[in-house]
PDB file of N, CA and C in Angstrom:
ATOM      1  N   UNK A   1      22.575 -22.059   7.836  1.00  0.00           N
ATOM      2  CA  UNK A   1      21.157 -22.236   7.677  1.00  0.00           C
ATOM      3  C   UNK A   1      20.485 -20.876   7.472  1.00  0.00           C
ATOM      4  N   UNK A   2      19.416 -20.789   6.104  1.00  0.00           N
ATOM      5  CA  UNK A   2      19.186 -18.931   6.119  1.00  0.00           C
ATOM      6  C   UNK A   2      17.674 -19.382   6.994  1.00  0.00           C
ATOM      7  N   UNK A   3      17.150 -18.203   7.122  1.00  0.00           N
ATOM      8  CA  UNK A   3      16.149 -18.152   8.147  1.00  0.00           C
ATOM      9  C   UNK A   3      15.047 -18.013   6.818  1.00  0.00           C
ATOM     10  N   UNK A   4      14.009 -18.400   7.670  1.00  0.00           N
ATOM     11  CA  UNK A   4      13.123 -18.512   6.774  1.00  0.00           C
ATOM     12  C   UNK A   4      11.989 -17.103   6.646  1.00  0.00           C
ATOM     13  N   UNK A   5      11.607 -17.123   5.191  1.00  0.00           N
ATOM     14  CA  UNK A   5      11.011 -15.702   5.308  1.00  0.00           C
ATOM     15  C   UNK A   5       9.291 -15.839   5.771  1.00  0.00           C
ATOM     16  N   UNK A   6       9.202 -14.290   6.634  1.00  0.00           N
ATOM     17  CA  UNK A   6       7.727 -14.216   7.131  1.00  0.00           C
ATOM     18  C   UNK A   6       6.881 -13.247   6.082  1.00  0.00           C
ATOM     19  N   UNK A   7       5.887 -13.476   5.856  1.00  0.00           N
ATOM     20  CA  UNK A   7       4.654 -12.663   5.049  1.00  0.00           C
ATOM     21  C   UNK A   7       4.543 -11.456   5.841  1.00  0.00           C
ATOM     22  N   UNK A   8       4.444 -10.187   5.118  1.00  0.00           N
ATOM     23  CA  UNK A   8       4.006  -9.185   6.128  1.00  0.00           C
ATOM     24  C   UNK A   8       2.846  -9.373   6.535  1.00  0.00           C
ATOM     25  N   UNK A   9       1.909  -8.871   7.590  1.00  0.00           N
ATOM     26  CA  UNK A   9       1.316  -8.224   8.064  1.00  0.00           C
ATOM     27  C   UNK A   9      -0.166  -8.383   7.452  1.00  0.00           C
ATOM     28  N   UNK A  10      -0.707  -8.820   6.914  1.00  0.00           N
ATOM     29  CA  UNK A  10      -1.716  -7.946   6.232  1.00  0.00           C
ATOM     30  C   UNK A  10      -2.914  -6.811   7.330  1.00  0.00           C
ATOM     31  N   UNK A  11      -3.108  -7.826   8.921  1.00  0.00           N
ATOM     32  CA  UNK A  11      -3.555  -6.499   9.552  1.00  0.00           C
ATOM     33  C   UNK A  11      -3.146  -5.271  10.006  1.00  0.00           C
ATOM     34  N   UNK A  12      -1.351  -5.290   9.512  1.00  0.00           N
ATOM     35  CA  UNK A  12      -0.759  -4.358   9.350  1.00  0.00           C
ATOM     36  C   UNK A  12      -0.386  -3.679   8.880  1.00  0.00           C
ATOM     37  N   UNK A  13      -0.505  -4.289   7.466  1.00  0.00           N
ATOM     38  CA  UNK A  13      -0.720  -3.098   6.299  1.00  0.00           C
ATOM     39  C   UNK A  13      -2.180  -2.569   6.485  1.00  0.00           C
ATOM     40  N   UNK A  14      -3.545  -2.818   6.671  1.00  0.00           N
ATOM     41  CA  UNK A  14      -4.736  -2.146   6.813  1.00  0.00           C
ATOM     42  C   UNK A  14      -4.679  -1.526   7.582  1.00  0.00           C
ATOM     43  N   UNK A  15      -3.892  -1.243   8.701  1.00  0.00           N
ATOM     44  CA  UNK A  15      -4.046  -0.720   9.492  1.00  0.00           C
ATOM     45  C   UNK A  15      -3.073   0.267   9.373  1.00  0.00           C
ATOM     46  N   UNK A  16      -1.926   0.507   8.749  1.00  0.00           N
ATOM     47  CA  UNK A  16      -0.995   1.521   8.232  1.00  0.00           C
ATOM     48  C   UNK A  16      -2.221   1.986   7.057  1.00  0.00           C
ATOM     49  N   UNK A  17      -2.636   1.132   5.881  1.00  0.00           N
ATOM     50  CA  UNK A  17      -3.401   2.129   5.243  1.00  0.00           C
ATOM     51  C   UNK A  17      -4.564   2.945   5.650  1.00  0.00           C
ATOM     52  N   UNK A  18      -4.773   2.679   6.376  1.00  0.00           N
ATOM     53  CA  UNK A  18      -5.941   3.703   7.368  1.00  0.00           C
ATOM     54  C   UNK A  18      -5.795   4.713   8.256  1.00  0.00           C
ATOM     55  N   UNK A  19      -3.949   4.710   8.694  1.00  0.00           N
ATOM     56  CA  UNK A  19      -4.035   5.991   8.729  1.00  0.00           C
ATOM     57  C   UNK A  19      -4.065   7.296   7.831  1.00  0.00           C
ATOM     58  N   UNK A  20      -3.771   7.025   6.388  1.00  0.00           N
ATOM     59  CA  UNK A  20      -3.833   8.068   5.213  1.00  0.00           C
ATOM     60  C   UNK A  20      -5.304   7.910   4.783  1.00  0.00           C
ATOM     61  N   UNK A  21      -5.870   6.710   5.069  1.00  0.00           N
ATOM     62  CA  UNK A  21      -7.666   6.811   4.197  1.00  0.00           C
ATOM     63  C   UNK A  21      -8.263   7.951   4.312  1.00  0.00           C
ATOM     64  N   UNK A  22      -8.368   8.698   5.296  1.00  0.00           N
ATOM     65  CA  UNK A  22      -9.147   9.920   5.482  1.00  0.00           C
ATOM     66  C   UNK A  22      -8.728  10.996   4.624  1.00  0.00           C
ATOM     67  N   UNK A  23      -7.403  10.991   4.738  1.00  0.00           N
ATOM     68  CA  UNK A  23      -6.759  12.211   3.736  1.00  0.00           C
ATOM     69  C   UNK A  23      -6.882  11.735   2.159  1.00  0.00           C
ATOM     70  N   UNK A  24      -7.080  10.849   1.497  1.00  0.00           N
ATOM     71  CA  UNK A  24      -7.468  10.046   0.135  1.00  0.00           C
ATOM     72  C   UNK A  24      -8.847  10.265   0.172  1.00  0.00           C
ATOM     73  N   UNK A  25      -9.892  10.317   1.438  1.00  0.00           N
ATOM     74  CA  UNK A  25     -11.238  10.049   0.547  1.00  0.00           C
ATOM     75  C   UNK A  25     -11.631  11.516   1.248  1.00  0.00           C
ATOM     76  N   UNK A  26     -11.026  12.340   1.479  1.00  0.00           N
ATOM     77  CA  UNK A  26     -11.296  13.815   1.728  1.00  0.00           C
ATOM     78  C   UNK A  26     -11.793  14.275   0.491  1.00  0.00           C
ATOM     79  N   UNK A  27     -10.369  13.885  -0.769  1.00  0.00           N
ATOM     80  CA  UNK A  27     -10.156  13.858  -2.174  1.00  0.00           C
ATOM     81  C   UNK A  27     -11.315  13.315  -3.043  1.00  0.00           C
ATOM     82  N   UNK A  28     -12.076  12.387  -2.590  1.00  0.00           N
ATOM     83  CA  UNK A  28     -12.986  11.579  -3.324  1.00  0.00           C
ATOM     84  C   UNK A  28     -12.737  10.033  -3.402  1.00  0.00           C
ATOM     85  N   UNK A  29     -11.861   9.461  -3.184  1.00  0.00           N
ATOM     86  CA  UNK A  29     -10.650   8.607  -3.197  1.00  0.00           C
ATOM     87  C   UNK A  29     -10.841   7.886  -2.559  1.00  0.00           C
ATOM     88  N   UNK A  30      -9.778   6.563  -2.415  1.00  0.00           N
ATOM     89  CA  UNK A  30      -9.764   5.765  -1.815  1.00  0.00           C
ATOM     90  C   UNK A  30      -8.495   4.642  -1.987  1.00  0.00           C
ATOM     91  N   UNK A  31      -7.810   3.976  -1.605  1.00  0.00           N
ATOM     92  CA  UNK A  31      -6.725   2.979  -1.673  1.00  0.00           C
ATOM     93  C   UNK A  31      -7.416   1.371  -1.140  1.00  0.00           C
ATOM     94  N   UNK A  32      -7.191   0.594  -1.936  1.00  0.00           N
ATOM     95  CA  UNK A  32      -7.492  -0.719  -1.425  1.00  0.00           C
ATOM     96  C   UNK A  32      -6.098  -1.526  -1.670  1.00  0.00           C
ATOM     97  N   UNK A  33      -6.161  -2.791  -0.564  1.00  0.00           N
ATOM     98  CA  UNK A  33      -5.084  -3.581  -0.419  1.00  0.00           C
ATOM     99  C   UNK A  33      -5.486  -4.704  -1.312  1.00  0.00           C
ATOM    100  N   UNK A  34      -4.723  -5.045  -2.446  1.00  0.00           N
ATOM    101  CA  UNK A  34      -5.270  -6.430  -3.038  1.00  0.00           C
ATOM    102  C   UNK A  34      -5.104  -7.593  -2.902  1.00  0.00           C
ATOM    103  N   UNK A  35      -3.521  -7.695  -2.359  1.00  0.00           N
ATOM    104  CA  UNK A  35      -2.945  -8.874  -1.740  1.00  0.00           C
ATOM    105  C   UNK A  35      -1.517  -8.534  -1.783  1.00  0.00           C
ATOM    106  N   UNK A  36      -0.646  -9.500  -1.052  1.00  0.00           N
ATOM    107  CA  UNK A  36       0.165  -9.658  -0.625  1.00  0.00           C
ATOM    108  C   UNK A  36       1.064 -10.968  -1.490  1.00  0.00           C
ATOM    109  N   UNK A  37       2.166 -11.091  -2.073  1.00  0.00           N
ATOM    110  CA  UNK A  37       2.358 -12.483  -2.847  1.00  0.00           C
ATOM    111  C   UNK A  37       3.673 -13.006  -2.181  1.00  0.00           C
ATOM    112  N   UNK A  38       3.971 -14.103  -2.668  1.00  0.00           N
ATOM    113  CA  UNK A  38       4.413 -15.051  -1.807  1.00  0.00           C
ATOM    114  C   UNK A  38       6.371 -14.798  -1.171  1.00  0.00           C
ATOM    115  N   UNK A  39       6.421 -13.573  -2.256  1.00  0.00           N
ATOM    116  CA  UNK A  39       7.772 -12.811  -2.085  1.00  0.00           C
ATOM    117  C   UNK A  39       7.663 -11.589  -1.155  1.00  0.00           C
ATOM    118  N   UNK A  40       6.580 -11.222  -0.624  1.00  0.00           N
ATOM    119  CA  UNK A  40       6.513 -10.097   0.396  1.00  0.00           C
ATOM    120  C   UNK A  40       6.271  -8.494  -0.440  1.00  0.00           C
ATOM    121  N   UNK A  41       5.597  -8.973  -1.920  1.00  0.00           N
ATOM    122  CA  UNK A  41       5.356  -7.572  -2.784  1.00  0.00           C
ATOM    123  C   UNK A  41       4.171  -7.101  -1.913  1.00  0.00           C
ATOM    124  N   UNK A  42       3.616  -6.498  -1.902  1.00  0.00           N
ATOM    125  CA  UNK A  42       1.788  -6.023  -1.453  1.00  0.00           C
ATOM    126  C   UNK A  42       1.903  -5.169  -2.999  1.00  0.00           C
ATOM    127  N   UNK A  43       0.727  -5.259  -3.088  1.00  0.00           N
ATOM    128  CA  UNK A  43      -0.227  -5.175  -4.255  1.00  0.00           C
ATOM    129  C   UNK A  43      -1.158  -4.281  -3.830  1.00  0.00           C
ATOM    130  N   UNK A  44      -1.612  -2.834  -3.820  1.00  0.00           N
ATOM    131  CA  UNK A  44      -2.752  -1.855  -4.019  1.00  0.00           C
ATOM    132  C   UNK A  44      -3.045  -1.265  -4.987  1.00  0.00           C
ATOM    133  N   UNK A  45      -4.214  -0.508  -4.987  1.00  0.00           N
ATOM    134  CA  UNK A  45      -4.888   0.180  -6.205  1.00  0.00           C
ATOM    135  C   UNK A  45      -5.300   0.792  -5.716  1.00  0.00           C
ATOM    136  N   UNK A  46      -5.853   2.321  -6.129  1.00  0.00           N
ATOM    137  CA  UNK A  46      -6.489   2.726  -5.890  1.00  0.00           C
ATOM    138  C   UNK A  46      -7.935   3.063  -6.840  1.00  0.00           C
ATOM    139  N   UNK A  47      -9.050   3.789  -5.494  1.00  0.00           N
ATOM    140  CA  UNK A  47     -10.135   3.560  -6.488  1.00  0.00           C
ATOM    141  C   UNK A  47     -10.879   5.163  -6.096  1.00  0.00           C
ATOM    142  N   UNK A  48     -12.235   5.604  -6.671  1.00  0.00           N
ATOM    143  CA  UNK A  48     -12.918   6.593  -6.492  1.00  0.00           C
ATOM    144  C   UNK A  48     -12.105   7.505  -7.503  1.00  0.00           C
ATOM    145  N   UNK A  49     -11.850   8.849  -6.981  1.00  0.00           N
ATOM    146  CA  UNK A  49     -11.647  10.095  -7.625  1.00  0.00           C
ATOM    147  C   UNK A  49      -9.855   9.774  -7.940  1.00  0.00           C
ATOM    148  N   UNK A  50      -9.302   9.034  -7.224  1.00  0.00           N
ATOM    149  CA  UNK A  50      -7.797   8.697  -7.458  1.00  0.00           C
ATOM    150  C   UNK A  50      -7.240   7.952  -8.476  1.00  0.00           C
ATOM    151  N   UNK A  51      -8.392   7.226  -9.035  1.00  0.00           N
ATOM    152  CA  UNK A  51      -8.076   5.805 -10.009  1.00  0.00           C
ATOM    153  C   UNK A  51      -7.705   7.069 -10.714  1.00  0.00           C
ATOM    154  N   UNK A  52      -8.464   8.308 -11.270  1.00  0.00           N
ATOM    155  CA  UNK A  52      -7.952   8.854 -12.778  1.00  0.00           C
ATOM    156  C   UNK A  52      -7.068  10.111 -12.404  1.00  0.00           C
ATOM    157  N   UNK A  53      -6.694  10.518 -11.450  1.00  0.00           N
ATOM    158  CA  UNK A  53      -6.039  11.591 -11.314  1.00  0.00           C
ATOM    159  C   UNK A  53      -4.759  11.407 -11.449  1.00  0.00           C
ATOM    160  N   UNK A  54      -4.576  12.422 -11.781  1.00  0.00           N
ATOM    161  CA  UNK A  54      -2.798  12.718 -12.376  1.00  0.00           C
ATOM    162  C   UNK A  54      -2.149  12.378 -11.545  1.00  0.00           C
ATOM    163  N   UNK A  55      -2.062  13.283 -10.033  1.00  0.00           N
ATOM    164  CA  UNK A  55      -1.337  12.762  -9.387  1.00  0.00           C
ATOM    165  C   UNK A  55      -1.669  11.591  -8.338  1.00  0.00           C
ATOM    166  N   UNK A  56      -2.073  10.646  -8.786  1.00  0.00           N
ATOM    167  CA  UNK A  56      -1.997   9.589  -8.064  1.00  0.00           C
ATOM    168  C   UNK A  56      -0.351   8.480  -7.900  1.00  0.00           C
ATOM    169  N   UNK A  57       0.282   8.668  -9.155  1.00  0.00           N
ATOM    170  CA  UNK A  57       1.062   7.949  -9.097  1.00  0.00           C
ATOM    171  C   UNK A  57       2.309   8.496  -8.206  1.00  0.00           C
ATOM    172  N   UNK A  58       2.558  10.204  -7.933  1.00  0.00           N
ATOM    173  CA  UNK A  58       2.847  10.409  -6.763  1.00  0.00           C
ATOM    174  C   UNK A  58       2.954  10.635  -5.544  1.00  0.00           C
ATOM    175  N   UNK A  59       1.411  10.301  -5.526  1.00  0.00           N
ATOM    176  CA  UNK A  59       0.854  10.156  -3.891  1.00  0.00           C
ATOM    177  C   UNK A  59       1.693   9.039  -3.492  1.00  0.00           C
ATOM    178  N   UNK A  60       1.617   7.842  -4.671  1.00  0.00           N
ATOM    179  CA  UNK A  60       1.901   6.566  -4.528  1.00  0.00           C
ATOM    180  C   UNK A  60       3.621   6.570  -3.959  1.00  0.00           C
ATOM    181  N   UNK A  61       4.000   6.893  -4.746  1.00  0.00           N
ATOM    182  CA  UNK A  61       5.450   6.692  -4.741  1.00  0.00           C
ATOM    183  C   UNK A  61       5.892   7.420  -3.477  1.00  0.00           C
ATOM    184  N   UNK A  62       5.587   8.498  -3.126  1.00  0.00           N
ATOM    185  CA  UNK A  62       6.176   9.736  -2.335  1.00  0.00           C
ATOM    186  C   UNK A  62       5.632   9.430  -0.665  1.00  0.00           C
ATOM    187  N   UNK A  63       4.449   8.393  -1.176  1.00  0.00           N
ATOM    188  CA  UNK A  63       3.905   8.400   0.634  1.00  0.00           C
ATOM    189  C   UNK A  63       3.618   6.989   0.923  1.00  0.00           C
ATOM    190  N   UNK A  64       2.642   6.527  -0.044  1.00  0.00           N
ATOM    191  CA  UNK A  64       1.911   5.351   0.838  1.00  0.00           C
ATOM    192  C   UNK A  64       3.049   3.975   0.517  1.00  0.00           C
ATOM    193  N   UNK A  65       3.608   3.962  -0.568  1.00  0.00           N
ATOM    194  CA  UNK A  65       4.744   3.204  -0.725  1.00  0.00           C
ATOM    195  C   UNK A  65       5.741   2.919   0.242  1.00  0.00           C
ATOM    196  N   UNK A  66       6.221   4.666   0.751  1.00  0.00           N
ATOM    197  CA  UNK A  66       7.162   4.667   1.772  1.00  0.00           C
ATOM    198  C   UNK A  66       6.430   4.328   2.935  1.00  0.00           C
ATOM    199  N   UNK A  67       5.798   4.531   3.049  1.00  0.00           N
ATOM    200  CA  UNK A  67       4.836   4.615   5.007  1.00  0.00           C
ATOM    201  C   UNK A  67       4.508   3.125   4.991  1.00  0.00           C
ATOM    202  N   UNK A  68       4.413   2.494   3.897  1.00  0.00           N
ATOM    203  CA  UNK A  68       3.917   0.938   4.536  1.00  0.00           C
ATOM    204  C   UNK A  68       5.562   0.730   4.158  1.00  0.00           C
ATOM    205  N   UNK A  69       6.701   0.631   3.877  1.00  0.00           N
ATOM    206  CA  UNK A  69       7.690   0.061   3.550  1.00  0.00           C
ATOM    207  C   UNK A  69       8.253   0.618   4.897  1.00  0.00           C
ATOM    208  N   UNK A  70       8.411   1.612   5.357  1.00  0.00           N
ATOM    209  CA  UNK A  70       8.626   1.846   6.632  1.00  0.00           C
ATOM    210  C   UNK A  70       8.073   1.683   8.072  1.00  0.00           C
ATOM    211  N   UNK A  71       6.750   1.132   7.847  1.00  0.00           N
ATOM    212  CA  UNK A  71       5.773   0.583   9.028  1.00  0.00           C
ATOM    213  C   UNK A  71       5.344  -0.857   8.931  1.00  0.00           C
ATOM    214  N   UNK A  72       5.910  -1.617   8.094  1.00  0.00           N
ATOM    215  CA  UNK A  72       5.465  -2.724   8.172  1.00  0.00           C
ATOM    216  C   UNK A  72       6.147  -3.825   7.688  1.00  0.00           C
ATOM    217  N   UNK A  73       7.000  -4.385   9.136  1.00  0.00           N
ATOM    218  CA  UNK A  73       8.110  -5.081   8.580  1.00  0.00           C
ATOM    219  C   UNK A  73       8.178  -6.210   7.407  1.00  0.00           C
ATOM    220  N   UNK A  74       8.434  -6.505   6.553  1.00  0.00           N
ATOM    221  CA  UNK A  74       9.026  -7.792   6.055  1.00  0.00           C
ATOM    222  C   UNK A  74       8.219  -7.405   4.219  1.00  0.00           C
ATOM    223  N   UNK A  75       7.701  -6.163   4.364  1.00  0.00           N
ATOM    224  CA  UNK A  75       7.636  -5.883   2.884  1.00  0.00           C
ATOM    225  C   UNK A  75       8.427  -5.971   2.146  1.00  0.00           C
ATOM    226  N   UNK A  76       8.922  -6.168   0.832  1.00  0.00           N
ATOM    227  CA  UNK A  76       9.766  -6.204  -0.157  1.00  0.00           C
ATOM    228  C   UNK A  76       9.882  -5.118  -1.018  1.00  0.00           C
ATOM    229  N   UNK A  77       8.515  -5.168  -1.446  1.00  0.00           N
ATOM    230  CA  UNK A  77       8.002  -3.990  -2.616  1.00  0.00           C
ATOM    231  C   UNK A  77       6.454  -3.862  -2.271  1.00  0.00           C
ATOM    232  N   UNK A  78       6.253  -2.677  -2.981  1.00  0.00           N
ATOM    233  CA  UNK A  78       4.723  -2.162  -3.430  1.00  0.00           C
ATOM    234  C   UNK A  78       4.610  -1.559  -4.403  1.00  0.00           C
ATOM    235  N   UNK A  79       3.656  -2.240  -5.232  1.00  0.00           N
ATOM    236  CA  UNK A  79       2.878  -2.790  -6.304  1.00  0.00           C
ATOM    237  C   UNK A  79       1.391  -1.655  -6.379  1.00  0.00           C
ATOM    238  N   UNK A  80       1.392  -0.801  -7.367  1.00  0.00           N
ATOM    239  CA  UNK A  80       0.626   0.084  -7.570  1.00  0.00           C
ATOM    240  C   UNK A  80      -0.399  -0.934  -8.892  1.00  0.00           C
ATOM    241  N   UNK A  81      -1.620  -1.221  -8.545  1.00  0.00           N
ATOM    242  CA  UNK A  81      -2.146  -1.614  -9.496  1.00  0.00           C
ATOM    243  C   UNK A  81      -3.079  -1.100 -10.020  1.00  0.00           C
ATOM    244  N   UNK A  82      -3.245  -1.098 -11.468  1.00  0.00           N
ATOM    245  CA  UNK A  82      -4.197  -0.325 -12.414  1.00  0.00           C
ATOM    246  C   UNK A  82      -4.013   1.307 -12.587  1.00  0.00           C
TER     247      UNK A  82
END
């Protein structure tokens, strides 16, 4: 019998993304959570001074990707949107 799968977190992903918010909107910035889908992806974007900056896509990859994939059990993936 396989076990059945749980949704992460979502007050646990907001609450992992809030510990980096301060250091993102220091920048101008900001990260929002968009949702969560039914395979355990989470889905963010970011917005403010980050939507157009260069390095956003390795903020993405290098931190907030890992820090919620490592703080918040039953993620799968994360989903950088826009």
């Amino acid at each position: 019998m396989s076990e059945e799968f749980v949704l992460p977190d979502e007050r646990a992903i907001e609450a992992c993304l809030d510990t980096i918010r301060p250091y993102i909107q220091h920048d101008g910035g900001d990260v929002e959570l968009l949702g969560i889908d039914e395979h355990g992806v989470v889905y963010v974007t970011f917005r403010g001074a980050c939507a157009g900056c260069m390095m956003a896509a390795a903020d993405f990859s290098e931190g907030i990707k890992l820090l919620l994939m490592d703080e918040v059990p039953n993620i799968r993936d994360v989903m950088l949107v826009g």
